[in-house]
N, C-alpha and C. Protein backbone atom coordinates (compact mmCIF):
# COMPACT_ATOMS: atom_id res chain seq x y z
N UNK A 1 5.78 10.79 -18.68
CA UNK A 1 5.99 10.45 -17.29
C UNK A 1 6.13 8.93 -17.18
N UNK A 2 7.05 8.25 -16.19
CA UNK A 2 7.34 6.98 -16.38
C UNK A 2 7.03 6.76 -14.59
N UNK A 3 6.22 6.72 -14.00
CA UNK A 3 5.46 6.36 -12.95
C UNK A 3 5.15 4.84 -12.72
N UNK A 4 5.42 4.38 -12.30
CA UNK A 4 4.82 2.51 -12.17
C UNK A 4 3.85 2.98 -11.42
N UNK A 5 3.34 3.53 -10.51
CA UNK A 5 1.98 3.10 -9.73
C UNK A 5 1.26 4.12 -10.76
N UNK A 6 1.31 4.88 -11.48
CA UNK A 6 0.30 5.57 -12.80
C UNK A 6 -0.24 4.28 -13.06
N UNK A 7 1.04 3.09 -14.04
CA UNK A 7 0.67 2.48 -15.09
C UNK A 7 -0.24 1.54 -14.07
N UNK A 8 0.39 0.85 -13.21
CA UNK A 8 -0.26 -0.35 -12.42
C UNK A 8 -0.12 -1.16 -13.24
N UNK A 9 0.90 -1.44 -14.81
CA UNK A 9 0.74 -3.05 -14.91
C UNK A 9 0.67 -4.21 -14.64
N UNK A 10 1.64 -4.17 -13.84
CA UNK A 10 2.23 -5.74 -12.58
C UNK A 10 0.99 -5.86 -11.88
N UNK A 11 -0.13 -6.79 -11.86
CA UNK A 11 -1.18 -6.58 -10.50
C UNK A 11 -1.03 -7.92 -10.03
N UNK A 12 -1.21 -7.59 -8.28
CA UNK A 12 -1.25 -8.83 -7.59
C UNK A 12 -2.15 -8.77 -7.52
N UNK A 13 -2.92 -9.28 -6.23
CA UNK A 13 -3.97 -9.59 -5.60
C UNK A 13 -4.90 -8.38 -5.05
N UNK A 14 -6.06 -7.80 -5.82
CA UNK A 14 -6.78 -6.62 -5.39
C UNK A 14 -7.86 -7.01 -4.96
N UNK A 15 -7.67 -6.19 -3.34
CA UNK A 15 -8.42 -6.25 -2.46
C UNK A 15 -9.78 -5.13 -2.68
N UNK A 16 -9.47 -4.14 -3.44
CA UNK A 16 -10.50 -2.86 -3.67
C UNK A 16 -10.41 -2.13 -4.59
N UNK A 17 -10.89 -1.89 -5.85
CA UNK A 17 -10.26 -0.91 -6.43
C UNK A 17 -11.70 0.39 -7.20
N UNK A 18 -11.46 1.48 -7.19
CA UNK A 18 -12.59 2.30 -7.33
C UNK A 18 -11.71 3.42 -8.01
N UNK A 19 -12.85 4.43 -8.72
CA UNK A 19 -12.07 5.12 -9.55
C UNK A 19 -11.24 5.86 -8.86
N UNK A 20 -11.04 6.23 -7.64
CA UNK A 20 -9.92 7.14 -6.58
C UNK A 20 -8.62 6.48 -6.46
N UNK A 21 -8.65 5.06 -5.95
CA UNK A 21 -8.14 4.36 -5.32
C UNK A 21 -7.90 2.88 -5.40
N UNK A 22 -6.41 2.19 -5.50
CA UNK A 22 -6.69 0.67 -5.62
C UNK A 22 -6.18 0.33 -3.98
N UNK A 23 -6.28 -0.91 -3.66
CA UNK A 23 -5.37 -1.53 -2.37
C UNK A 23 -5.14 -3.01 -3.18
N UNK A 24 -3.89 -3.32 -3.84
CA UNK A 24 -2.93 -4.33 -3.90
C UNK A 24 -2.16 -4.91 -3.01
N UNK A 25 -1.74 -5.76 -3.09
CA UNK A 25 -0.15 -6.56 -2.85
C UNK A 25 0.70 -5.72 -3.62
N UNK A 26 1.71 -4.77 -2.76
CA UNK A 26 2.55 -3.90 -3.31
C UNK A 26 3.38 -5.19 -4.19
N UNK A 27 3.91 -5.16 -5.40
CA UNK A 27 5.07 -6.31 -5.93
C UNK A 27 6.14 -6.46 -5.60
N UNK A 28 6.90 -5.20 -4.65
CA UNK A 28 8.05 -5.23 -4.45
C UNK A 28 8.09 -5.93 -2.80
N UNK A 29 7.17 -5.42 -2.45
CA UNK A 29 7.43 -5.87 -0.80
C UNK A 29 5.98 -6.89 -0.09
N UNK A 30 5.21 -7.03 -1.07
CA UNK A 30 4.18 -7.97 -1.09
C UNK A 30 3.42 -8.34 0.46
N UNK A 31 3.35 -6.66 0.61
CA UNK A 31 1.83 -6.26 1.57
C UNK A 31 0.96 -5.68 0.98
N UNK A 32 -0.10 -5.63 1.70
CA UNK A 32 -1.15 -3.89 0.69
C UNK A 32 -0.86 -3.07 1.33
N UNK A 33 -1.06 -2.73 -0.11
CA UNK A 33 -0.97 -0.69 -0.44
C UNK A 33 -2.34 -0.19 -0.70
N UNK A 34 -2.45 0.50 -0.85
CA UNK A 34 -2.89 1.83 -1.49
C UNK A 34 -2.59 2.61 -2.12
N UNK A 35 -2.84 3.07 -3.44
CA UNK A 35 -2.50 4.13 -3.97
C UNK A 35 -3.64 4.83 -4.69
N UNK A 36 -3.34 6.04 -4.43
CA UNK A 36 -4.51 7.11 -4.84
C UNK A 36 -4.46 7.23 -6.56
N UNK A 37 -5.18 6.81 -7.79
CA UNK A 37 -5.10 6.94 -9.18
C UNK A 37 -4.54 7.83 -10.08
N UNK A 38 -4.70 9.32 -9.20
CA UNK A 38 -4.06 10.28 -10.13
C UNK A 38 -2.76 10.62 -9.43
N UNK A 39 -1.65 11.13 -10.56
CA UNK A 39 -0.06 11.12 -10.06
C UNK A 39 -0.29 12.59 -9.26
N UNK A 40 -0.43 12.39 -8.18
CA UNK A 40 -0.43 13.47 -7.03
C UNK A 40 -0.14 13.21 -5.36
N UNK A 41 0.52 14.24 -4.79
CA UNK A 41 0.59 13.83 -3.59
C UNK A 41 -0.29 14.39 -2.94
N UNK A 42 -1.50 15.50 -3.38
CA UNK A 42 -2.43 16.63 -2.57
C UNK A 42 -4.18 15.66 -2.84
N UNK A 43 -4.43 14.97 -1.57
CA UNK A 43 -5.62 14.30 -1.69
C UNK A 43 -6.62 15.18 -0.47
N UNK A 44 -8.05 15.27 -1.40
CA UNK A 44 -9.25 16.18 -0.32
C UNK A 44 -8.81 14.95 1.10
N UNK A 45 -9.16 15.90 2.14
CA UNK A 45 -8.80 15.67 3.27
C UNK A 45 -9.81 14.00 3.68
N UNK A 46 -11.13 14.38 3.27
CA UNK A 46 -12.31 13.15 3.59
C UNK A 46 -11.93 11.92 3.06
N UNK A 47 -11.27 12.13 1.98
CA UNK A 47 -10.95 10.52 0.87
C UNK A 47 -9.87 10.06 1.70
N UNK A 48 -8.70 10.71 2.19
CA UNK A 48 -7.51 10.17 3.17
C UNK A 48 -8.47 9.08 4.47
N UNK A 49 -9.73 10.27 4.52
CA UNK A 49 -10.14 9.24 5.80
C UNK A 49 -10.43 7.96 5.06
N UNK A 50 -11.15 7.83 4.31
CA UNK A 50 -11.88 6.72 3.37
C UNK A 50 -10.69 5.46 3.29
N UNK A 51 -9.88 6.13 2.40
CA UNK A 51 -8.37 5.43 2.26
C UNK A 51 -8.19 4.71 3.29
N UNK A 52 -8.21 5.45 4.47
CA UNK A 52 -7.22 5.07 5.69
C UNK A 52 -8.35 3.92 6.43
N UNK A 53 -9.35 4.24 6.33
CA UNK A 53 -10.39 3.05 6.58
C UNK A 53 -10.78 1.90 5.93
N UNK A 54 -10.63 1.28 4.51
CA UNK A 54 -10.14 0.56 3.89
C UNK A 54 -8.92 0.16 4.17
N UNK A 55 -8.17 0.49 4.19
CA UNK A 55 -6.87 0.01 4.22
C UNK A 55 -6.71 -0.45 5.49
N UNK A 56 -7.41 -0.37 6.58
CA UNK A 56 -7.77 -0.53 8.34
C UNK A 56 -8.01 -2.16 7.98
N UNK A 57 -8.83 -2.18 7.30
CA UNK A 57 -9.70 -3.62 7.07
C UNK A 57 -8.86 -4.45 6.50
N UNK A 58 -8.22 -4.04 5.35
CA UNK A 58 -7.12 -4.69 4.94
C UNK A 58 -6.29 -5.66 5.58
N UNK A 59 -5.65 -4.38 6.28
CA UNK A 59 -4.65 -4.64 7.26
C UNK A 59 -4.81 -5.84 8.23
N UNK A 60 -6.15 -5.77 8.92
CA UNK A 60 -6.73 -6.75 10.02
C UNK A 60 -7.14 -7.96 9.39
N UNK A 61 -7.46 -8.42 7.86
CA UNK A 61 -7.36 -9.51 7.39
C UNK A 61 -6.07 -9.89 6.81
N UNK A 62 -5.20 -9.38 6.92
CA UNK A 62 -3.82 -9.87 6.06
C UNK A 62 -2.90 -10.62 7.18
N UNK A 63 -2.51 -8.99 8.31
CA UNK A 63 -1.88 -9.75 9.48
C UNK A 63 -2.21 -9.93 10.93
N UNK A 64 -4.09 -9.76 10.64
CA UNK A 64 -4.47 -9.62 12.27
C UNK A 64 -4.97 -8.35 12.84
N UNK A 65 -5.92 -8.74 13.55
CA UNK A 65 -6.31 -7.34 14.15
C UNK A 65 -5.44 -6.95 15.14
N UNK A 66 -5.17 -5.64 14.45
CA UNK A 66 -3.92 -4.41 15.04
C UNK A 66 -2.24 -5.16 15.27
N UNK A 67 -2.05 -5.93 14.17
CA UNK A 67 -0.80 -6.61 14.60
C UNK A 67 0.14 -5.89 13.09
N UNK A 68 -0.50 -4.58 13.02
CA UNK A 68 0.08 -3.89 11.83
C UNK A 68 0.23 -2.03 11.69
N UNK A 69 0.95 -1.57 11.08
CA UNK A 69 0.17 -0.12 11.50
C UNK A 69 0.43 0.25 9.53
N UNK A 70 0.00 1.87 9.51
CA UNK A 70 -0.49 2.18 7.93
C UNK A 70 1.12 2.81 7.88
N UNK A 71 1.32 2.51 7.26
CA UNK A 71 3.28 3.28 6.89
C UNK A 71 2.79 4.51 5.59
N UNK A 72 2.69 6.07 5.56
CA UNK A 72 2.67 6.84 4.58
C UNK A 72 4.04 7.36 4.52
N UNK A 73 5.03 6.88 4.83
CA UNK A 73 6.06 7.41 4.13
C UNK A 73 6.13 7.13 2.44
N UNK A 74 6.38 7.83 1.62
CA UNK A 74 6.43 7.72 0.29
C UNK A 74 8.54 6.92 0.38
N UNK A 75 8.60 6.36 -0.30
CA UNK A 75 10.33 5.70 -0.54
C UNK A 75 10.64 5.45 -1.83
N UNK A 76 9.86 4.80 -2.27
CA UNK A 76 10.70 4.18 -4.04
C UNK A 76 9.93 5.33 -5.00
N UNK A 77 8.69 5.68 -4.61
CA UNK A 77 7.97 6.65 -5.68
C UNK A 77 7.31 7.66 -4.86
N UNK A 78 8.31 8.97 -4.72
CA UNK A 78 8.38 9.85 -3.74
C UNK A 78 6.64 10.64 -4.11
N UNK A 79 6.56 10.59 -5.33
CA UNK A 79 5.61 11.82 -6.25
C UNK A 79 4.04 11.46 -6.29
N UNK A 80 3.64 10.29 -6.32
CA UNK A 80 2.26 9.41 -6.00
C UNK A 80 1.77 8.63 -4.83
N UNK A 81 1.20 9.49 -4.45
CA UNK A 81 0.74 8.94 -3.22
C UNK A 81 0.05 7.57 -2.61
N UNK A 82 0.96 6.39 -1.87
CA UNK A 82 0.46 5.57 -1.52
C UNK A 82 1.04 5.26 -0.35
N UNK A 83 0.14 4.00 0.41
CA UNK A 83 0.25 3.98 1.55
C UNK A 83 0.45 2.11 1.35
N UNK A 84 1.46 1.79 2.45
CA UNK A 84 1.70 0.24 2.76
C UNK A 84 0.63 -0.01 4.15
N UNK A 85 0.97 -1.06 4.12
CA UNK A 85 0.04 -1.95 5.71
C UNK A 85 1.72 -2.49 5.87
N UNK A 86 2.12 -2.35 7.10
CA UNK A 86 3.49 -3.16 7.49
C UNK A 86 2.52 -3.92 9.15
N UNK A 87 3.48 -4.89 9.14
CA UNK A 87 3.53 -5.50 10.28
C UNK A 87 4.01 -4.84 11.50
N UNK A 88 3.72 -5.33 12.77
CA UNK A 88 3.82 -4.17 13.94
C UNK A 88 5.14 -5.07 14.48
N UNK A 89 5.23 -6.34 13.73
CA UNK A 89 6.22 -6.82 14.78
C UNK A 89 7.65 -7.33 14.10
N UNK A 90 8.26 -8.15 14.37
CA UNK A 90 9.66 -8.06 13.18
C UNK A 90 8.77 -8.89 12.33
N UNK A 91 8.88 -8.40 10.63
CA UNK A 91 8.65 -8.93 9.67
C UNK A 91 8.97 -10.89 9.47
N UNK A 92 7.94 -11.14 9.48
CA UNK A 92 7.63 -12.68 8.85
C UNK A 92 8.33 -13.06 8.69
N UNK A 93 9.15 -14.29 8.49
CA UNK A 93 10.59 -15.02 7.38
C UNK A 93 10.39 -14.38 5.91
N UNK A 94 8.45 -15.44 5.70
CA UNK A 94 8.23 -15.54 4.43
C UNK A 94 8.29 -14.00 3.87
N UNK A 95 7.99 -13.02 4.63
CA UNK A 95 7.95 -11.46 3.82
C UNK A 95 9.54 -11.91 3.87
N UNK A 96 10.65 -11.73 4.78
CA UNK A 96 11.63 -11.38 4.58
C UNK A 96 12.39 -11.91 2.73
N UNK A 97 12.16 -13.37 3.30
CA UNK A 97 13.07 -14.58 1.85
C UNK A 97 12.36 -13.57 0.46
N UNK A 98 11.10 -13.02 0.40
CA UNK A 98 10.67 -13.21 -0.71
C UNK A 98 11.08 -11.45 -1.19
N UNK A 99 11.15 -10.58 -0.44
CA UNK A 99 11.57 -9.04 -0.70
C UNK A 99 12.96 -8.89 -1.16
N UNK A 100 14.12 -9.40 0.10
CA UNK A 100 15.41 -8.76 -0.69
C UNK A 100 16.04 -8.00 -0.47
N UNK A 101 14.77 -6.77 -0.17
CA UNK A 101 15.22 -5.61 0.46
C UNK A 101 14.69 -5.35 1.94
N UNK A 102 14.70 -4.14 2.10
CA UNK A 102 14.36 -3.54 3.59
C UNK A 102 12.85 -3.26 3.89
N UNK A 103 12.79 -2.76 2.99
CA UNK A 103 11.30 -1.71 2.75
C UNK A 103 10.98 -1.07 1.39
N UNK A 104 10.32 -0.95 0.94
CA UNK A 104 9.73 -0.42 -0.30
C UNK A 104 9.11 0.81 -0.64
C-alpha cells in the first residue's frame, strides 16, 4: 500500500499526536489536519467526537475563535480518514502564494 498519511514521513508542525490520531500542518495546503493512524475510513463513533474536539482547539489557535470550520471531505487521499481546519473567510494571501492549488 502506498498511502502518504499511513507513512507520515514529511512532518510539519504537531500540534497532538496519540496512538489514534495526529493533528499536523497538512504539507500540501499548510493548515491542520487530522488524521486517524490506521488506513480506514470506519472510526467508533466517540473518537470522531474526541477528534472533532481537538481539532476545535486547533482551529481557534491557528485562525481565531470560530473564524474557521472542520472540512471532512476526503480529496487527494479518498481511503484514510482525515480532517482539515479551513478558514471561514477567503483564504489568507500567505495560504494562497504558498499552496498552488485550490484545496487539498
Amino acid at each position: 500500500m502506498s498511502c502518504d498519511l499511513c507513512k507520515l514521513n514529511i512532518r510539519t508542525k504537531v500540534y497532538k499526536d496519540n496512538k489514534h490520531f495526529i493533528i499536523l500542518d497538512c504539507k500540501g495546503c499548510l493548515v491542520p489536519m487530522i488524521v486517524w493512524k490506521e488506513h480506514t475510513m470506519e472510526v467508533p463513533e466517540p473518537d470522531m467526537y474526541v477528534m472533532e474536539a481537538y481539532l476545535k482547539e486547533v482551529g481557534d489557535i491557528f485562525f481565531g475563535e470560530e473564524n474557521f470550520y472542520i472540512d471532512k471531505r476526503q480529496r487527494t487521499v479518498p481511503d484514510h480518514l482525515h480532517w482539515h481546519v479551513r478558514y471561514n473567510r477567503e483564504r489568507p494571501v500567505w495560504i494562497q502564494e504558498r499552496m498552488g492549488v485550490d484545496e487539498c
